[in-house]
C-alpha atoms as a PDB file:
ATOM      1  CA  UNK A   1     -17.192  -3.453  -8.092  1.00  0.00           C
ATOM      2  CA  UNK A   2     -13.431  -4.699  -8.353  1.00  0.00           C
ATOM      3  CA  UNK A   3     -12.982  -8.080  -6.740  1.00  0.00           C
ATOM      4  CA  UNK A   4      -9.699 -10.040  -5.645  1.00  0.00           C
ATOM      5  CA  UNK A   5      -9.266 -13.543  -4.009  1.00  0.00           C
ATOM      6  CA  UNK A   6      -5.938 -13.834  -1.436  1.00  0.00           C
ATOM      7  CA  UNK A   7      -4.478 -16.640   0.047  1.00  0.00           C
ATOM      8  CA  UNK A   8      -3.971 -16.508   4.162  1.00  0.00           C
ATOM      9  CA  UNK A   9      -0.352 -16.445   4.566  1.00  0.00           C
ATOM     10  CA  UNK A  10      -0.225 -16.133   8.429  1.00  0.00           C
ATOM     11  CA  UNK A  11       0.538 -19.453  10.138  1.00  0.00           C
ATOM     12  CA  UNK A  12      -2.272 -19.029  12.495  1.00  0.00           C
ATOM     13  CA  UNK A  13      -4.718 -17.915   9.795  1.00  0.00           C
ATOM     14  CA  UNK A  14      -6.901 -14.881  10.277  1.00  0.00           C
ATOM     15  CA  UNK A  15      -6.832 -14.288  13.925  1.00  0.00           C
ATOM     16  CA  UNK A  16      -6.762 -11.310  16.626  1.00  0.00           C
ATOM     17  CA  UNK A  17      -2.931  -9.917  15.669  1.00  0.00           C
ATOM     18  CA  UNK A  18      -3.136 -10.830  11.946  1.00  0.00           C
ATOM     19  CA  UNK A  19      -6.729  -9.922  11.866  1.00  0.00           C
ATOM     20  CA  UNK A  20      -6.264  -6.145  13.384  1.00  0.00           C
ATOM     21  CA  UNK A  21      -2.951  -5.488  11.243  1.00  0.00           C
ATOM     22  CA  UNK A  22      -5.614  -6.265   8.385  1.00  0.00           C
ATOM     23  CA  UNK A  23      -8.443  -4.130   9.727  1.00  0.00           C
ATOM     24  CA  UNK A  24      -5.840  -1.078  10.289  1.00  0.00           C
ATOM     25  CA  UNK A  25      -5.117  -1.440   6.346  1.00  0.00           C
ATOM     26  CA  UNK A  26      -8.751  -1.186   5.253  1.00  0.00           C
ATOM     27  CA  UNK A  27      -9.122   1.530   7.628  1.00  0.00           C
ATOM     28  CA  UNK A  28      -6.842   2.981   5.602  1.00  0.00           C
ATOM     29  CA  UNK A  29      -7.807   2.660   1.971  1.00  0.00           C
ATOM     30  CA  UNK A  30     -11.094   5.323   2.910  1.00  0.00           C
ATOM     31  CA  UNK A  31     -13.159   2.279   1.238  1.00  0.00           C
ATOM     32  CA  UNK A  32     -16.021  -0.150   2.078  1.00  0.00           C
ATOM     33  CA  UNK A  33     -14.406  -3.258   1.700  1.00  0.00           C
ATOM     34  CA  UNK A  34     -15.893  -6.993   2.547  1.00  0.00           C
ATOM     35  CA  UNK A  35     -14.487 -10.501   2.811  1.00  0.00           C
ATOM     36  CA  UNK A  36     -15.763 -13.488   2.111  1.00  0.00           C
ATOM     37  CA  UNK A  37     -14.567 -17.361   3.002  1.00  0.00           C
ATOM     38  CA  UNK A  38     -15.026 -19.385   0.092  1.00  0.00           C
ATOM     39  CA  UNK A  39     -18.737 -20.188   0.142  1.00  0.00           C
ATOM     40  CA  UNK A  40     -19.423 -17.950   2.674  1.00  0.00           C
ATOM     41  CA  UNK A  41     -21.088 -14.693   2.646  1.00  0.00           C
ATOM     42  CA  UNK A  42     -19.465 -11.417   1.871  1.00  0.00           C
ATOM     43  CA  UNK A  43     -18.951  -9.375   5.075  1.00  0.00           C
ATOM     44  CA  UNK A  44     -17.354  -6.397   6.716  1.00  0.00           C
ATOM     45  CA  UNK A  45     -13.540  -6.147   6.103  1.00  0.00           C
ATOM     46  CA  UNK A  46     -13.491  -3.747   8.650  1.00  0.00           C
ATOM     47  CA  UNK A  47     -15.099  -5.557  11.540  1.00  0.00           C
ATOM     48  CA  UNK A  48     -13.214  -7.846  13.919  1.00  0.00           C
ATOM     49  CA  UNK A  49     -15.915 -10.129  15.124  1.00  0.00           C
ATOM     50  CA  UNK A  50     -16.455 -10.456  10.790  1.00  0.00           C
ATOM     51  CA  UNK A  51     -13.361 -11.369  10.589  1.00  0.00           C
ATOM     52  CA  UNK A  52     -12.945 -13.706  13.356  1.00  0.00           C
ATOM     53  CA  UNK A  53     -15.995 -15.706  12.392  1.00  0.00           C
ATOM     54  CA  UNK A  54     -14.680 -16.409   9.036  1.00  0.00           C
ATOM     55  CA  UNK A  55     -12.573 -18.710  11.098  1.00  0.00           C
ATOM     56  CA  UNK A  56      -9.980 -18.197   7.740  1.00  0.00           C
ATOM     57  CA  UNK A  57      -6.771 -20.442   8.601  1.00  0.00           C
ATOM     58  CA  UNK A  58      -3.387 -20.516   7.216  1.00  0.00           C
ATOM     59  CA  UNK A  59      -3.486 -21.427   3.369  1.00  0.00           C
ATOM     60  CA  UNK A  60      -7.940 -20.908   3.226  1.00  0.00           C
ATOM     61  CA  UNK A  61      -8.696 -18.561   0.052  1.00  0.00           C
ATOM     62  CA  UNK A  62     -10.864 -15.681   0.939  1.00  0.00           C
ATOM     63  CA  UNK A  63     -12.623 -13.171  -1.763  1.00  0.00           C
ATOM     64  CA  UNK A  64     -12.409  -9.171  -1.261  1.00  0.00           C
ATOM     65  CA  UNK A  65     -14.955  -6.775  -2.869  1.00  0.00           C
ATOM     66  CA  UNK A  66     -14.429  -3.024  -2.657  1.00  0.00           C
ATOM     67  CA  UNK A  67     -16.711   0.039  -4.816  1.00  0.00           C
ATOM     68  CA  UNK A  68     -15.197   3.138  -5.358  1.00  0.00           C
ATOM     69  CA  UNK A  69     -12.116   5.285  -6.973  1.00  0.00           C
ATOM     70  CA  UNK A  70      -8.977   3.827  -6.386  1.00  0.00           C
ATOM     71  CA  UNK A  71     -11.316   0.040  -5.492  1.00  0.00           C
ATOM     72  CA  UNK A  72      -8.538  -1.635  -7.704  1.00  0.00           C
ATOM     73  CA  UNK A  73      -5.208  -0.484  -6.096  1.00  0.00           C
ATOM     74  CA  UNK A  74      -7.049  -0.656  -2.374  1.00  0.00           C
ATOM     75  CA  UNK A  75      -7.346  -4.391  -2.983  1.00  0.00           C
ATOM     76  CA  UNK A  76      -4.329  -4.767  -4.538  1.00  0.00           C
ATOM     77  CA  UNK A  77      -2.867  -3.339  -1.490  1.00  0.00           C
ATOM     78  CA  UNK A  78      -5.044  -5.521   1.207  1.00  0.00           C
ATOM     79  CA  UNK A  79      -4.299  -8.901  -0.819  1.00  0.00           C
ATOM     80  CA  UNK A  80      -0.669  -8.339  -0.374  1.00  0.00           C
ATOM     81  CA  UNK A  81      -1.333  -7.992   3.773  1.00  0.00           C
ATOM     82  CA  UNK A  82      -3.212 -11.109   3.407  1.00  0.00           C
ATOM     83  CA  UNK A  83      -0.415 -12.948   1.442  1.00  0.00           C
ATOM     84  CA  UNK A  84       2.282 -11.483   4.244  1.00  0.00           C
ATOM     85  CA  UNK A  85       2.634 -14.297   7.188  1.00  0.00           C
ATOM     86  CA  UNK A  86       2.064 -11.518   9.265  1.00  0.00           C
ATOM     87  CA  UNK A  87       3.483 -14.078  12.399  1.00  0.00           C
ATOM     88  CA  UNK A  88       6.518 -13.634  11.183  1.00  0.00           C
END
């Protein structure tokens, strides 16, 4: 399992537009991916509500698991999104 931590870039953290510009880029990588706040449990990358109630805010560290070929490069890929202020 291949395993990345990313810093939350956007200024208003992990929510709705940052959030679904996140969730179209896992949808992309063909993977099962999860996210986790730190301390928190792992869950769905792919899910909205998941992602919402990590309640992640600008600057919070948050740790990506994905399993698979191509697991490596797919995270690579989703940390830089994360590390984009995608309010920008």
């Amino acid at each position: 399992m291949a395993e990345r931590t990313a810093v939350i870039a956007s200024r208003v953290g992990l929510h709705a537009r940052p959030a679904s510009i996140f969730i179209s880029a896992v949808k992309e990588q063909g993977l099962p991916v999860t996210i986790a706040a730190e301390g928190g449990e792992p869950m769905p990358a792919s899910s909205i509500l998941s992602l919402l109630s990590l309640g992640a805010s600008h600057g919070d560290t948050v740790t990506l698991r994905a399993e698979g070929d191509g697991a490596e490069a797919a995270l690579e890929k989703l940390v830089a999104v994360l590390e984009t202020d995608l309010d920008a």
